[in-house]
N, C-alpha and C. Protein backbone atom coordinates (compact mmCIF):
# COMPACT_ATOMS: atom_id res chain seq x y z
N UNK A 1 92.21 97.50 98.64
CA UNK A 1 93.40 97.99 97.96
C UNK A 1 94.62 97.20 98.41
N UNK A 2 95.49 96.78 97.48
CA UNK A 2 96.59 95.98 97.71
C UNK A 2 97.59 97.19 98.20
N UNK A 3 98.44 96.43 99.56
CA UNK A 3 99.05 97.58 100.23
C UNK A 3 100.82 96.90 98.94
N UNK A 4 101.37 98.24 99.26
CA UNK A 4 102.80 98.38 98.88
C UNK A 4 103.83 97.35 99.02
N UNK A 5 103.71 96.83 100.26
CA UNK A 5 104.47 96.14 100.58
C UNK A 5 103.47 94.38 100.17
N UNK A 6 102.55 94.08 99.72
CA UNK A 6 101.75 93.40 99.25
C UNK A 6 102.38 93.09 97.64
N UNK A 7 102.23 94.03 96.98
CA UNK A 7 102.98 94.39 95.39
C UNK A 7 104.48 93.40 95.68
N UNK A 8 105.53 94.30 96.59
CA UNK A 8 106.81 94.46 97.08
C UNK A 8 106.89 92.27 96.81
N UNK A 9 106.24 91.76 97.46
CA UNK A 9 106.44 90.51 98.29
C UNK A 9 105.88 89.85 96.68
N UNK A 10 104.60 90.40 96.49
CA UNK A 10 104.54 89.78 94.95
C UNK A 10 106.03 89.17 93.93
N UNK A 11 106.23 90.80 93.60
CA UNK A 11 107.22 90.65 92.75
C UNK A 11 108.06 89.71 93.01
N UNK A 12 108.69 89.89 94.54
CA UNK A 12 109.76 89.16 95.13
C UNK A 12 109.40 87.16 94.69
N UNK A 13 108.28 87.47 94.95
CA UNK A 13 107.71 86.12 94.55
C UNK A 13 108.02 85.42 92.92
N UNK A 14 107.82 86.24 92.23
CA UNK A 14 108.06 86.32 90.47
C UNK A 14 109.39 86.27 90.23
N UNK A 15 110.47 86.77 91.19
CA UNK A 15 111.68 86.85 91.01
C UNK A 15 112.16 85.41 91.26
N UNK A 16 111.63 84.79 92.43
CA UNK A 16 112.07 83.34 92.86
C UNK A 16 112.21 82.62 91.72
N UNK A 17 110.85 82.87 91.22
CA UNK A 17 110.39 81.54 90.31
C UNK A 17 111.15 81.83 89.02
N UNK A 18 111.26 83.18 88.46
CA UNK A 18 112.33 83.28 87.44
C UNK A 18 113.70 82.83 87.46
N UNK A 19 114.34 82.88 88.43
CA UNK A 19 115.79 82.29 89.03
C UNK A 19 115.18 81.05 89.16
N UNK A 20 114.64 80.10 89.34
CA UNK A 20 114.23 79.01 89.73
C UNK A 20 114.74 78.44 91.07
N UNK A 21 114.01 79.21 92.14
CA UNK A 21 114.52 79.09 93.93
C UNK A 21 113.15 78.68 94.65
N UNK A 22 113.26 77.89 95.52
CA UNK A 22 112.13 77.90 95.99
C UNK A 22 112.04 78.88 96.73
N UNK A 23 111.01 79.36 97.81
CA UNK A 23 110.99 80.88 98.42
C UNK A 23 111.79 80.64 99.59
N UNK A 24 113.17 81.61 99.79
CA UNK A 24 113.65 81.47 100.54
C UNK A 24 113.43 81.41 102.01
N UNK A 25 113.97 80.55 103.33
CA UNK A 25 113.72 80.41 104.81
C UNK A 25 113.98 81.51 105.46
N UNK A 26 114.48 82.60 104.69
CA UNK A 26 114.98 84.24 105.25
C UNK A 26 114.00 85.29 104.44
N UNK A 27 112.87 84.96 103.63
CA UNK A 27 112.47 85.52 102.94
C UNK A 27 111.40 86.78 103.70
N UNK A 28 110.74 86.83 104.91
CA UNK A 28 110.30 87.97 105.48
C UNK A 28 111.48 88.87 105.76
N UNK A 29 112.99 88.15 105.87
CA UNK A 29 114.09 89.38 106.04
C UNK A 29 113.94 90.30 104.68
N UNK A 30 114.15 89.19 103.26
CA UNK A 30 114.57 90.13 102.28
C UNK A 30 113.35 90.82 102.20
N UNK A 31 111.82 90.37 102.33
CA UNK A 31 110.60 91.23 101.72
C UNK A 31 111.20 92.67 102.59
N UNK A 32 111.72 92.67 104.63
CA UNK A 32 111.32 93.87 105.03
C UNK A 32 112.81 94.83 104.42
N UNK A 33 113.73 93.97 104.05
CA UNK A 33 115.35 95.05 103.28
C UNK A 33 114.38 95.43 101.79
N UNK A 34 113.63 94.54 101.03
CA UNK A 34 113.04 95.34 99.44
C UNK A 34 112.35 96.54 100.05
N UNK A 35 111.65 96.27 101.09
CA UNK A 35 110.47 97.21 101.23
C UNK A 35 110.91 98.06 101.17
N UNK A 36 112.02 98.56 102.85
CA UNK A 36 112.80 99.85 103.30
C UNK A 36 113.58 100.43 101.86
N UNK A 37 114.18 99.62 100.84
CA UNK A 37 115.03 100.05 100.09
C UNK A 37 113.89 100.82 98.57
N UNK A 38 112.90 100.15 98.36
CA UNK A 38 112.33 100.83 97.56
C UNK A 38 111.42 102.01 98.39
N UNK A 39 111.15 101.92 99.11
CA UNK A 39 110.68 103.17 100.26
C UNK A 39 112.01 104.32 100.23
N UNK A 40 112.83 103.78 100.24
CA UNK A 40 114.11 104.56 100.54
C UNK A 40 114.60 105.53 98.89
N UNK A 41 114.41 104.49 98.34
CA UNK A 41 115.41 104.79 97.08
C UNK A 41 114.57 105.27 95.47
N UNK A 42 113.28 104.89 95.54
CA UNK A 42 112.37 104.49 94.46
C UNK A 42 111.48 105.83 94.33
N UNK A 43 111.15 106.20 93.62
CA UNK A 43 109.92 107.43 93.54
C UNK A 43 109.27 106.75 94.00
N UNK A 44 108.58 107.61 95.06
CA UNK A 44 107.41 107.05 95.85
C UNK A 44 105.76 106.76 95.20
N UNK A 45 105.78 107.45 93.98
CA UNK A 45 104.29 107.14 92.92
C UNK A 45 104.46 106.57 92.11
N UNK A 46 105.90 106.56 91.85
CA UNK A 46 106.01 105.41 90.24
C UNK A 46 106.71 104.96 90.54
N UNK A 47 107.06 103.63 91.58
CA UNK A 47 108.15 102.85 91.41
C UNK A 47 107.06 101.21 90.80
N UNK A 48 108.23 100.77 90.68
CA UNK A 48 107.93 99.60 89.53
C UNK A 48 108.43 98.13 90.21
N UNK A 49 108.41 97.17 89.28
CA UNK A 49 109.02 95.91 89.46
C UNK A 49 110.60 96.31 89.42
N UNK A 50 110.94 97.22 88.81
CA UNK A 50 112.75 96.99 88.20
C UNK A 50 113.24 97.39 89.46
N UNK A 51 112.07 98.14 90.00
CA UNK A 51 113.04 99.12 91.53
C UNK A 51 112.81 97.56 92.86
N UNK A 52 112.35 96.78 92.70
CA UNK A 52 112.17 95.52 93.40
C UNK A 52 113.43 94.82 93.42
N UNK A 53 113.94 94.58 91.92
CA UNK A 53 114.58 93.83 91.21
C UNK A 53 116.41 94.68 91.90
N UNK A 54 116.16 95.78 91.60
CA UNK A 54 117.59 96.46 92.39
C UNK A 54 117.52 96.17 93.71
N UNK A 55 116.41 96.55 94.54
CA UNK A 55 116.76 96.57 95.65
C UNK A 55 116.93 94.91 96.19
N UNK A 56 116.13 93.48 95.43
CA UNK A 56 116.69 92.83 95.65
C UNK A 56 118.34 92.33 95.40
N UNK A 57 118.95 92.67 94.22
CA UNK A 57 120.16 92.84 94.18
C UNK A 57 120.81 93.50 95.03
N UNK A 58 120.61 94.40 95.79
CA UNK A 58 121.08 95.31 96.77
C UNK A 58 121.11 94.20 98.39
N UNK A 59 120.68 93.68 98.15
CA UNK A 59 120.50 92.53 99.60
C UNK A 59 121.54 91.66 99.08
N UNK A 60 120.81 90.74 97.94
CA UNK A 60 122.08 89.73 97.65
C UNK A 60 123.54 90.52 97.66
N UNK A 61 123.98 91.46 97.08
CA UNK A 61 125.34 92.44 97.68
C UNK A 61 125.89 92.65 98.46
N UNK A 62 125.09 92.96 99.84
CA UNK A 62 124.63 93.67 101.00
C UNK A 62 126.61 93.26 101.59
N UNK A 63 126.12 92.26 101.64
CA UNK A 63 127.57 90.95 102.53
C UNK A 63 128.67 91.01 101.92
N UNK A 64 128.89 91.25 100.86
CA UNK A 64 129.97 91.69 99.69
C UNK A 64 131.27 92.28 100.06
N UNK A 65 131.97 91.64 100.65
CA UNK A 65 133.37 93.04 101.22
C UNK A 65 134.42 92.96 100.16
N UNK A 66 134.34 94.10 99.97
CA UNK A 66 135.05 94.33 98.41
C UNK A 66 136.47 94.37 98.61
């Protein structure tokens, strides 16, 4: 069985290549901030790619001082 955080790193992976990035040199940081944040924030039985997709936006933000 593919674990959660397996899926999590997937997607993250699909996201690179859509932006056209190679995989980032900080990229075990953002997989363990997606993980905690869709763990955190996501229905825990139905979360999806889109809840990946926020919580990666939620990192790129993170630094943001408004």
């Amino acid at each position: 069985m593919t674990s959660k955080k397996d899926v999590i790193e997937s997607t993250l992976f699909d996201i690179y290549d859509r932006i056209g990035i190679d995989t980032p040199s900080n990229h075990d940081d953002i997989l363990e901030y997606c993980y905690d944040d869709v763990c955190e924030c996501a229905d825990p039985e139905n979360w999806h790619s889109g809840d990946v997709a926020i919580a990666f936006r939620r990192w790129i933000e993170k630094d943001v001082i408004s």
